[in-house]
C-alpha atoms as a PDB file:
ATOM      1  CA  UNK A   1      87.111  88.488 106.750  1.00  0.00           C
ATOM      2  CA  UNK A   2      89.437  85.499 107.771  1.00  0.00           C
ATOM      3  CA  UNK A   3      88.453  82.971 110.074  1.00  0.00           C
ATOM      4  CA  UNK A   4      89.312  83.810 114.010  1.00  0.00           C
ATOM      5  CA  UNK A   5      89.798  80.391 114.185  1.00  0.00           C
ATOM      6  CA  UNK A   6      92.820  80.162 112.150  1.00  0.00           C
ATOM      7  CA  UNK A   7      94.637  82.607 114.999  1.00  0.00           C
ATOM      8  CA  UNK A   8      95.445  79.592 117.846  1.00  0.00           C
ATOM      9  CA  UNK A   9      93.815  79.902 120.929  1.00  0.00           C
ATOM     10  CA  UNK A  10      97.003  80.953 122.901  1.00  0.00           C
ATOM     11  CA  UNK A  11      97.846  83.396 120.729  1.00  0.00           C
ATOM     12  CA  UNK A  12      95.083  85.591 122.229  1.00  0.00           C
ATOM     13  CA  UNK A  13      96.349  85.422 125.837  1.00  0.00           C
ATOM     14  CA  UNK A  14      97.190  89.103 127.118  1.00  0.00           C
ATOM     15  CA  UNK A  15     100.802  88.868 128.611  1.00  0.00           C
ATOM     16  CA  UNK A  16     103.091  87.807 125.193  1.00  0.00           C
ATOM     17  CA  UNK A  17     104.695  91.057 123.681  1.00  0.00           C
ATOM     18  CA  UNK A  18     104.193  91.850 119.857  1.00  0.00           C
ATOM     19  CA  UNK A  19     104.429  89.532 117.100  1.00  0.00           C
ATOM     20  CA  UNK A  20     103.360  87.827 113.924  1.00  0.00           C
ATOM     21  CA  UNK A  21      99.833  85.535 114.851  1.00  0.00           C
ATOM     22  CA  UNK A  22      98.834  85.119 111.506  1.00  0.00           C
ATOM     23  CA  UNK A  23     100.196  85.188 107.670  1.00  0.00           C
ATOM     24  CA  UNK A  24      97.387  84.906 105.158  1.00  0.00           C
ATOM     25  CA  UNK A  25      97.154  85.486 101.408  1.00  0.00           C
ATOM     26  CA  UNK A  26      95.357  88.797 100.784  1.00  0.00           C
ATOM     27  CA  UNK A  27      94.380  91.771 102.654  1.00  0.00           C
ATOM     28  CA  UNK A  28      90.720  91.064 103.057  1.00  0.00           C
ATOM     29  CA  UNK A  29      91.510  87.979 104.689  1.00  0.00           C
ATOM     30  CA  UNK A  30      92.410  89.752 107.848  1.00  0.00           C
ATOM     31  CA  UNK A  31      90.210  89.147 110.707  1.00  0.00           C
ATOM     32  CA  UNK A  32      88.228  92.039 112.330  1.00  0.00           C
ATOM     33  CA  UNK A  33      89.438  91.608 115.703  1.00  0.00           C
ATOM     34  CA  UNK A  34      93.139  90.256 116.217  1.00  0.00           C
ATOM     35  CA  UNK A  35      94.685  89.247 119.467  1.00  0.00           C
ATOM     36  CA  UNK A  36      96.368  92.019 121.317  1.00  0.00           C
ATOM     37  CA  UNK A  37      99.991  92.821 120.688  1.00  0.00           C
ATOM     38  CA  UNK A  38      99.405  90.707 117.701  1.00  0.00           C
ATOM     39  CA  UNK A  39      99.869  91.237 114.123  1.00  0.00           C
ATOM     40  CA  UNK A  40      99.079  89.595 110.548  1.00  0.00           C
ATOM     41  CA  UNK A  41     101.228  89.385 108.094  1.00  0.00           C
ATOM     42  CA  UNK A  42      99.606  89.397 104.186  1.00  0.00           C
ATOM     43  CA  UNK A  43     101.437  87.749 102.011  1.00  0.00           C
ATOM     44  CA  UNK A  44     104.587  85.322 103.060  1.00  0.00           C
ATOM     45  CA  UNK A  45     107.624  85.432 105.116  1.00  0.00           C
ATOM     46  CA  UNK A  46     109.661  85.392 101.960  1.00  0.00           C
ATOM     47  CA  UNK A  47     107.631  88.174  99.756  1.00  0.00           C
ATOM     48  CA  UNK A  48     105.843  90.657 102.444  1.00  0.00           C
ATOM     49  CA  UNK A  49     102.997  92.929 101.458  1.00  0.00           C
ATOM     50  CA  UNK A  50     101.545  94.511 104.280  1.00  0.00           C
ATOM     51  CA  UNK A  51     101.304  94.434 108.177  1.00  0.00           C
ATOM     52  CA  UNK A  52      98.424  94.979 110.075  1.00  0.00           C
ATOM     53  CA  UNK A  53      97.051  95.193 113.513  1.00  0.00           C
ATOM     54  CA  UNK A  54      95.349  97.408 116.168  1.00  0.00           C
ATOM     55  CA  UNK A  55      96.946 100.626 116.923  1.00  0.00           C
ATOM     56  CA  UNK A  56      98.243 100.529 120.758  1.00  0.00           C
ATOM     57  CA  UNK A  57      96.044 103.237 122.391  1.00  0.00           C
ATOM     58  CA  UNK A  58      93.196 101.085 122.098  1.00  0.00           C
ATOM     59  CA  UNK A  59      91.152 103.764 119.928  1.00  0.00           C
ATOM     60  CA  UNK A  60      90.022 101.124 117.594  1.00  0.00           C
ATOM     61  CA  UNK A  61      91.587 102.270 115.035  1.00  0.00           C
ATOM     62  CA  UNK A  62      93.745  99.966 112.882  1.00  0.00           C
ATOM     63  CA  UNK A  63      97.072 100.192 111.018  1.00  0.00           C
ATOM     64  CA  UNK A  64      98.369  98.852 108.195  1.00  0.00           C
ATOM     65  CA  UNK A  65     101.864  99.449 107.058  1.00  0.00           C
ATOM     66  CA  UNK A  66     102.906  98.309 103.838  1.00  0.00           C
ATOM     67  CA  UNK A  67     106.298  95.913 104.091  1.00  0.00           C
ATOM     68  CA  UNK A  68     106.693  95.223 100.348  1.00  0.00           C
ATOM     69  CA  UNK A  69     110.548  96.823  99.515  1.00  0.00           C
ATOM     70  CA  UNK A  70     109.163  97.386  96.003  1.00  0.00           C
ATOM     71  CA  UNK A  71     106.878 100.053  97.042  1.00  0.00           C
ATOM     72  CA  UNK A  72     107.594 103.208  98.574  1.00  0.00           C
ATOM     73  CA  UNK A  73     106.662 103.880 101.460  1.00  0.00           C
ATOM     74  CA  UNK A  74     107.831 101.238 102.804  1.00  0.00           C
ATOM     75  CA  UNK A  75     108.482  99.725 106.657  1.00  0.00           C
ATOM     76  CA  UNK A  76     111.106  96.968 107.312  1.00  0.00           C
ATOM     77  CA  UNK A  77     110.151  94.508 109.834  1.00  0.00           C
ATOM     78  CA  UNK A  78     112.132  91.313 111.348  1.00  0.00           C
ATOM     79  CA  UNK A  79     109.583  88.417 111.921  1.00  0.00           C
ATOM     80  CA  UNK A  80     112.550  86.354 113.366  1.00  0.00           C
ATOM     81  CA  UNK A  81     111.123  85.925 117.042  1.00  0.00           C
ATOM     82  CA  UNK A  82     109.465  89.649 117.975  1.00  0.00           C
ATOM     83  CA  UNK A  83     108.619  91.743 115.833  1.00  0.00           C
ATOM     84  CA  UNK A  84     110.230  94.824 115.274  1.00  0.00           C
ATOM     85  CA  UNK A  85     109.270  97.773 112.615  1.00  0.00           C
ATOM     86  CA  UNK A  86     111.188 100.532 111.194  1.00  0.00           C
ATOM     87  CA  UNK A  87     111.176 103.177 111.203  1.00  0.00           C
ATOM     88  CA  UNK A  88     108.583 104.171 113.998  1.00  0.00           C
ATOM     89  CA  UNK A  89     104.514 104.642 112.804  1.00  0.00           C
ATOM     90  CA  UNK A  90     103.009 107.826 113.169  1.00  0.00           C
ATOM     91  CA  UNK A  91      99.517 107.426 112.374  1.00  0.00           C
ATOM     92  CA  UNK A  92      97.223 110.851 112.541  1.00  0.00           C
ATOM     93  CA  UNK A  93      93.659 111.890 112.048  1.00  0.00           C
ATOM     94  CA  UNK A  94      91.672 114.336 113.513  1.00  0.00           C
ATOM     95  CA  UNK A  95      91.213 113.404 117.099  1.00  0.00           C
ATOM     96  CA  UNK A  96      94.689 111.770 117.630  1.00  0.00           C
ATOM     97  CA  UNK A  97      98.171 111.108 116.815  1.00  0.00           C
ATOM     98  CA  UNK A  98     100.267 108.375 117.354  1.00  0.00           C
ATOM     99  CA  UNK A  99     103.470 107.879 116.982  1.00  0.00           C
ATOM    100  CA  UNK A 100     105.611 104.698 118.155  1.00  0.00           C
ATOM    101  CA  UNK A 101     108.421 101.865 117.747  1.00  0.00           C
ATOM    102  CA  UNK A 102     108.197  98.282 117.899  1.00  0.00           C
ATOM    103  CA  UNK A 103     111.769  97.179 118.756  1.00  0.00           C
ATOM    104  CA  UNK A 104     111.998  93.326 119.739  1.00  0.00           C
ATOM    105  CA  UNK A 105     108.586  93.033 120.712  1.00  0.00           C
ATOM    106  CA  UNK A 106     108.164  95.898 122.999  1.00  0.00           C
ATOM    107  CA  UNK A 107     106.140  99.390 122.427  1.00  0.00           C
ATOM    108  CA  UNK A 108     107.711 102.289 122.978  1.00  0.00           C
ATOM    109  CA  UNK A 109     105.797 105.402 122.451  1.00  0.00           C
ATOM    110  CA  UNK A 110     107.643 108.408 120.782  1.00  0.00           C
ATOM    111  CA  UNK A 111     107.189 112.190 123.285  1.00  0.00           C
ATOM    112  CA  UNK A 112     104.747 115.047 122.079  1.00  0.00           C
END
């Protein structure tokens, strides 16, 4: 696991919408708790592997979406300011589903 410390202290404050609080070098790097509304980024800016962060009903469950273009499937994802992810993330398993967007750094949760 990563160090928390190498997420900045004001990245953890409650009110900022979603975006990028950390880019490290592999996948087991990423922290076990992460800021909320926050993501990681594994890999660079330039050559993106995957995304990850905790899924937005606050079951503890987390989600990692892989960003690399040279796999399939892939999300796209701007990391210019907000974040925003396409196309939206439906994550399932036996208790729940859920299925959202991340436009511009706001949640918007997709209708049963």
């Amino acid at each position: 696991m990563a160090d928390l410390a190498a997420i900045p202290i004001w990245q953890w404050l409650p009110f900022f919408p979603w975006r990028i609080v950390a880019i490290i070098d592999a996948a087991d790097a990423i922290p076990s708790r992460l800021p909320r509304r926050g993501a990681v980024l594994v890999g660079s800016r330039s050559h993106p592997k995957w995304l990850a962060f905790d899924c937005p009903c606050r079951g503890g469950h987390r989600v990692m979406l892989n960003v690399d273009s040279s796999r399939s499937p892939h999300w796209s994802m701007s990391v210019d300011g907000l974040l925003t992810i396409g196309p939206s993330v439906d994550t399932r398993d036996s208790a729940r589903r859920c299925h959202f967007f991340i436009r511009n750094g706001r949640l918007a949760w997709v209708g049963a």
